[in-house]
C-alpha atoms as a PDB file:
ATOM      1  CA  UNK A   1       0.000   0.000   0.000  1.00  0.00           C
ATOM      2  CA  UNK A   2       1.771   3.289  -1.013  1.00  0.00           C
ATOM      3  CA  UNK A   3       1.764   5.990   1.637  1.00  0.00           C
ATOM      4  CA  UNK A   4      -0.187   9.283   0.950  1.00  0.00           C
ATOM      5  CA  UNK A   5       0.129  12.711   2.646  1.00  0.00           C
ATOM      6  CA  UNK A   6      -1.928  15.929   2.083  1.00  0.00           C
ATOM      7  CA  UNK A   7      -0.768  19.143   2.272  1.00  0.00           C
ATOM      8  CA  UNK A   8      -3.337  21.538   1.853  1.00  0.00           C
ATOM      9  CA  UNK A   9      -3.231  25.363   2.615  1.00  0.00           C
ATOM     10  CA  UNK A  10      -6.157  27.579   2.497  1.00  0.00           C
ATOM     11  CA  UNK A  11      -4.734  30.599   1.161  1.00  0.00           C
ATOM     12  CA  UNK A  12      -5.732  31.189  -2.092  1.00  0.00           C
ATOM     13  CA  UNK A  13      -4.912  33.664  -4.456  1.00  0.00           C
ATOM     14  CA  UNK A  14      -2.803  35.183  -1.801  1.00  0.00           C
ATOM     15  CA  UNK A  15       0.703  33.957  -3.185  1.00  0.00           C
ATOM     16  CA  UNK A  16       0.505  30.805  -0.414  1.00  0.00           C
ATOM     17  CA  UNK A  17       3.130  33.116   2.038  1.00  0.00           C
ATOM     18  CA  UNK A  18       2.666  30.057   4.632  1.00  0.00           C
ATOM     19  CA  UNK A  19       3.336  27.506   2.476  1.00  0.00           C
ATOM     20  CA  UNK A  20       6.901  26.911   2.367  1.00  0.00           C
ATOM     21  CA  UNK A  21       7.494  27.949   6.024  1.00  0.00           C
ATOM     22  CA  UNK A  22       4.235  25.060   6.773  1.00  0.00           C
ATOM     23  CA  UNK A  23       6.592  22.379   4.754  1.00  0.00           C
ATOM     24  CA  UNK A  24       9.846  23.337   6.306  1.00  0.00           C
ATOM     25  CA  UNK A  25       7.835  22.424   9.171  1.00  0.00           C
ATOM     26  CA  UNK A  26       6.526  19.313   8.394  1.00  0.00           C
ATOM     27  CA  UNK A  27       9.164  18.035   5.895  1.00  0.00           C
ATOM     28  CA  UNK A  28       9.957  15.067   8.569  1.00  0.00           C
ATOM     29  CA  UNK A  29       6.818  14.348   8.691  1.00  0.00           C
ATOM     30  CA  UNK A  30       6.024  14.531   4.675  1.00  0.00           C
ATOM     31  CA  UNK A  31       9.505  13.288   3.554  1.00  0.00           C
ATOM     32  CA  UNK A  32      10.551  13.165  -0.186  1.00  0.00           C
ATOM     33  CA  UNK A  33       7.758  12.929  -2.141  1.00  0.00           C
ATOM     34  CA  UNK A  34       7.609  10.120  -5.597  1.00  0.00           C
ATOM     35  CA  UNK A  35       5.072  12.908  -6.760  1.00  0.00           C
ATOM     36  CA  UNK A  36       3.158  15.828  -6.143  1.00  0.00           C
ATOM     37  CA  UNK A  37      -0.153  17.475  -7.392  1.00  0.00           C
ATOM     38  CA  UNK A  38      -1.442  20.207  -7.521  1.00  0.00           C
ATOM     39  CA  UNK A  39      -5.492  20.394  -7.335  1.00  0.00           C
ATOM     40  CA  UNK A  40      -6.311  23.630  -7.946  1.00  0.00           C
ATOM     41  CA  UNK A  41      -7.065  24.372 -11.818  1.00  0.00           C
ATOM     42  CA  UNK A  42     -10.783  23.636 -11.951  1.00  0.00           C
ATOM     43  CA  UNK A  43     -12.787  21.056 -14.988  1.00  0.00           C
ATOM     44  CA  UNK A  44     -14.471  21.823 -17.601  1.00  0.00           C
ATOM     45  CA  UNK A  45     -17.080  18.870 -16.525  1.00  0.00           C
ATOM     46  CA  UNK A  46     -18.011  15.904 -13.835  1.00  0.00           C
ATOM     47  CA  UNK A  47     -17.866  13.730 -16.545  1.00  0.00           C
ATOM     48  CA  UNK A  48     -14.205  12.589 -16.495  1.00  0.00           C
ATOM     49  CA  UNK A  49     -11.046  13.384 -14.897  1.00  0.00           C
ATOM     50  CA  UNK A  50      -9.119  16.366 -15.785  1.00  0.00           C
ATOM     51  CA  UNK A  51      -5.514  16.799 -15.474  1.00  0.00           C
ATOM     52  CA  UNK A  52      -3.664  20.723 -15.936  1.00  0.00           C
ATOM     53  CA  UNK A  53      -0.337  20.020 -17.891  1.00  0.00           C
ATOM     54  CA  UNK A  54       0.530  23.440 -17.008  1.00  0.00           C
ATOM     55  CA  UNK A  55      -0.694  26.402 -14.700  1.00  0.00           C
ATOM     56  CA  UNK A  56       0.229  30.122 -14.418  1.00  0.00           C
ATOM     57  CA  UNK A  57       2.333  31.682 -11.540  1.00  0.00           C
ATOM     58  CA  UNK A  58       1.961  34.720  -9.523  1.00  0.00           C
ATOM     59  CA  UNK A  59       4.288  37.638  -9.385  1.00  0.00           C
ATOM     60  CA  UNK A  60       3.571  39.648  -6.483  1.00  0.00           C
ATOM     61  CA  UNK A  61       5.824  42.833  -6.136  1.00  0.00           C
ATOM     62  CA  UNK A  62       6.946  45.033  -3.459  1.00  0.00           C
ATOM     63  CA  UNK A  63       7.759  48.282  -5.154  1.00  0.00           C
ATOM     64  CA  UNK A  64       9.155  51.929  -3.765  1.00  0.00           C
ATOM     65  CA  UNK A  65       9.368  54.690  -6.586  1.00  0.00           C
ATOM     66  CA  UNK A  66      11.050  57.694  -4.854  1.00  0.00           C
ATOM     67  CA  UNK A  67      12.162  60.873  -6.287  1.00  0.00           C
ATOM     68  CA  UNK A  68      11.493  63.693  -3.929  1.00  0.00           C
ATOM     69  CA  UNK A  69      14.270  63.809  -0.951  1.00  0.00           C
ATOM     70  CA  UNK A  70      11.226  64.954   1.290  1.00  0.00           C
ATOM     71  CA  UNK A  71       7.030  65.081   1.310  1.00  0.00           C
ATOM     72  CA  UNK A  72       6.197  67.925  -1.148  1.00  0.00           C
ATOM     73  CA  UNK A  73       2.237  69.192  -1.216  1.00  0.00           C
ATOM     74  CA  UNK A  74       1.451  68.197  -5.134  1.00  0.00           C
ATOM     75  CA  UNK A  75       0.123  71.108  -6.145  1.00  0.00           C
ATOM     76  CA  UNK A  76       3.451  72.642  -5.564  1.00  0.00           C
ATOM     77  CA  UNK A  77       5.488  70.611  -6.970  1.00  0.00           C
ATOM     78  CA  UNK A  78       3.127  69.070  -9.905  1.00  0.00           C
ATOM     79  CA  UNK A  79       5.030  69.729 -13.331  1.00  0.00           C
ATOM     80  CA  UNK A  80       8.569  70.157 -11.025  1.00  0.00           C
ATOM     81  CA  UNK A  81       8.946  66.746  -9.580  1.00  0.00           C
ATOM     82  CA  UNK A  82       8.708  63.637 -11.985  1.00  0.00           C
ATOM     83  CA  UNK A  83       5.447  61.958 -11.082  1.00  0.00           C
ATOM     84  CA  UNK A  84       6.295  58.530  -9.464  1.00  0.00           C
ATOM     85  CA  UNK A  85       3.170  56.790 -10.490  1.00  0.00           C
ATOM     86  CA  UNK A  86       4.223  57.797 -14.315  1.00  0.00           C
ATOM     87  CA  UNK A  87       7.732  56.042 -13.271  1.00  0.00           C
ATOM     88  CA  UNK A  88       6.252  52.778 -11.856  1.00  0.00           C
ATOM     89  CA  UNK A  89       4.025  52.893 -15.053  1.00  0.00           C
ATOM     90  CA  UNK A  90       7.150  52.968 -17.123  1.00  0.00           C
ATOM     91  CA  UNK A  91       8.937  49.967 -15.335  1.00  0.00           C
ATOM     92  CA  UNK A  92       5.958  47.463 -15.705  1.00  0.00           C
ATOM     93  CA  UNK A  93       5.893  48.314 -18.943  1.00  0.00           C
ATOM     94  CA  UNK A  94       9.607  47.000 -19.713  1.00  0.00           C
ATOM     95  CA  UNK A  95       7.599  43.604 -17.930  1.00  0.00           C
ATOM     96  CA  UNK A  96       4.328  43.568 -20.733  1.00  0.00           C
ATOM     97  CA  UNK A  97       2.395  46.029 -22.880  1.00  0.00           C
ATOM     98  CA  UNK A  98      -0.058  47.480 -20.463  1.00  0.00           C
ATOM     99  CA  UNK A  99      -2.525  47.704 -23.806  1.00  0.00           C
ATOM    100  CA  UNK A 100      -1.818  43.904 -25.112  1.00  0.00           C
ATOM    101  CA  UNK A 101      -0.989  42.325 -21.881  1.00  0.00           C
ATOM    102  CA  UNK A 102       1.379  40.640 -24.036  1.00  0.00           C
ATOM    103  CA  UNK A 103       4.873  39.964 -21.693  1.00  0.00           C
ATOM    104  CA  UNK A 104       8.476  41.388 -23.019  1.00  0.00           C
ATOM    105  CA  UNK A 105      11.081  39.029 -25.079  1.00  0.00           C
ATOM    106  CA  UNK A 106      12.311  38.127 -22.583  1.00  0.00           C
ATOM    107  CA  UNK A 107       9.512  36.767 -20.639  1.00  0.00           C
ATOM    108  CA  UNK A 108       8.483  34.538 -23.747  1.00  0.00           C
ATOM    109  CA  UNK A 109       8.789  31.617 -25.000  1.00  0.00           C
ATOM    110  CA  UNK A 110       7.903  29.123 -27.774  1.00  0.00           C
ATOM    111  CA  UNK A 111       4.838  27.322 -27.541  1.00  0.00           C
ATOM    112  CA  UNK A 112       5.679  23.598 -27.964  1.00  0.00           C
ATOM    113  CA  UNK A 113       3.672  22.083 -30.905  1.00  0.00           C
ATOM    114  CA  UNK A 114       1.536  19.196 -28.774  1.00  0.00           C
ATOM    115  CA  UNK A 115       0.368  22.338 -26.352  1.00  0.00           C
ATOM    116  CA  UNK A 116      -0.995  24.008 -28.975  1.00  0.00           C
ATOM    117  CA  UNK A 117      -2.702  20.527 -30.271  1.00  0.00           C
ATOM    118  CA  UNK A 118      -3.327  20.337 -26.476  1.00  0.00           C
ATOM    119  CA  UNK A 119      -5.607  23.998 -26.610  1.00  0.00           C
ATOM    120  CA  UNK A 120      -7.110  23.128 -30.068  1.00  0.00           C
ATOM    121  CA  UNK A 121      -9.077  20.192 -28.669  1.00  0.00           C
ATOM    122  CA  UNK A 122      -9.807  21.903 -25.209  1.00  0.00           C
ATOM    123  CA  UNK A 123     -11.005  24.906 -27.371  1.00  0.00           C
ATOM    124  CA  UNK A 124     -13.350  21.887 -29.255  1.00  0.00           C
ATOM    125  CA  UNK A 125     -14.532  20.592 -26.539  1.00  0.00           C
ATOM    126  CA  UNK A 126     -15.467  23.744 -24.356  1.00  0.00           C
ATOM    127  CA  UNK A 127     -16.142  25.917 -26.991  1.00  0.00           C
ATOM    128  CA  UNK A 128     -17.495  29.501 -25.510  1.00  0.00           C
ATOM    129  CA  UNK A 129     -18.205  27.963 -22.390  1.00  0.00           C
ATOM    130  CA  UNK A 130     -14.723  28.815 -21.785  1.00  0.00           C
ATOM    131  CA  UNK A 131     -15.669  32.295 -20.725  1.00  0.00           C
ATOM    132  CA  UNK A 132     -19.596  32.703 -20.944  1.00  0.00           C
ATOM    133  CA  UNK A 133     -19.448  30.935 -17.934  1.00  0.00           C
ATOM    134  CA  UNK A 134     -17.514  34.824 -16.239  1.00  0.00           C
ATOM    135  CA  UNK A 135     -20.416  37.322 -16.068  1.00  0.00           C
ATOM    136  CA  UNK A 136     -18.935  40.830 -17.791  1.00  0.00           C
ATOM    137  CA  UNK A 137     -20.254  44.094 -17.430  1.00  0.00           C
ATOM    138  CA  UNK A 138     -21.704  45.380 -20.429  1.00  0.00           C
ATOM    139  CA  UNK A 139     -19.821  46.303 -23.425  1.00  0.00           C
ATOM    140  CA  UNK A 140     -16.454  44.167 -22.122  1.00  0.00           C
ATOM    141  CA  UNK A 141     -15.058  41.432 -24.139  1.00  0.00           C
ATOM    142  CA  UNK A 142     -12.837  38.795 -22.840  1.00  0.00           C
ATOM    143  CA  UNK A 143      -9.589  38.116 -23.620  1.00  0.00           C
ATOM    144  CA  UNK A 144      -8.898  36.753 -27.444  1.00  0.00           C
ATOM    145  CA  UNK A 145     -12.818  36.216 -27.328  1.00  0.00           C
ATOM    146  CA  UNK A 146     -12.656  35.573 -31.055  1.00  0.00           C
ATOM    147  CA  UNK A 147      -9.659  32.499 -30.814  1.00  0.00           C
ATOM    148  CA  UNK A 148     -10.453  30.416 -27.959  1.00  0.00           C
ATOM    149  CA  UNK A 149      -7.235  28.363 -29.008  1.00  0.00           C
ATOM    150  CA  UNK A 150      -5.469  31.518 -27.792  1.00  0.00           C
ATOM    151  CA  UNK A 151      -7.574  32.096 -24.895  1.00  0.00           C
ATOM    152  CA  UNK A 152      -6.944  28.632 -23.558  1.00  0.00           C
ATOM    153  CA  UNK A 153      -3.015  29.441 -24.166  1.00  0.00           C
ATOM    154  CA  UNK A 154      -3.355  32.188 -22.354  1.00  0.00           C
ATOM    155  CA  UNK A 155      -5.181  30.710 -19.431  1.00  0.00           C
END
């Protein structure tokens, strides 16, 4: 009988702070694992078991833009001072196009050929139930609504 062990953490969407200090912890207890899963990426049905071949990360960023030496009232020194919000624009722009989303050279890479065969038939089989399911306000449009191959890529 092989020997299981769950780890589960409840912090989701948070960036999981707790979760490598919670397996330092515990890593007598856990041990080396043979494998590990993940089971957080959702199904597109009941019907049959889904497994994610890949999931996105999180970046979470701690960021200080200073210029001024000293707190200056804006209205005095609006048009003197650079404007830091203008300046933290500019650097996570250098990350991805704030109107395309799409990420710098270097943060790309090649799709491999069976992922893309991989989003054609999950595109086939969910077809706009990809996103319908995601209530919108009015006049919004999801990402690459109109190539759900490329929406499931960029999922």
């Amino acid at each position: 009988m092989p020997r299981i062990c769950f780890v589960m953490e409840a912090e989701e969407e948070s960036g999981s702070p707790n979760l490598i200090p919670l397996l330092e912890l515990a890593k007598d207890t856990i041990g080396t694992p043979d494998v590990c899963m993940c089971m957080d990426s959702g199904a597109f049905d009941y019907n049959r078991l889904w497994v994610t071949s890949s999931l996105r990360g999180i970046c979470i960023l701690d960021m200080t833009v200073q210029v001024g030496s000293a707190g200056y009232h804006s209205g005095e020194v609006g048009g003197i001072v650079p404007e830091t919000f203008r300046i933290v624009r500019q650097l996570l722009d250098r990350l991805d196009d704030s109107k395309t989303g799409i990420p710098c050279k270097d943060l790309m890479i090649e799709v491999p050929e069976w992922k893309r065969d991989e989003a054609k038939k999950m595109a086939e089989l969910s077809g706009k139930g990809m996103y319908e399911k995601y209530a919108v306000v009015d006049g919004a449009k999801y990402v690459s609504q109109d190539d759900l191959v490329e929406m499931y890529l960029g999922n």
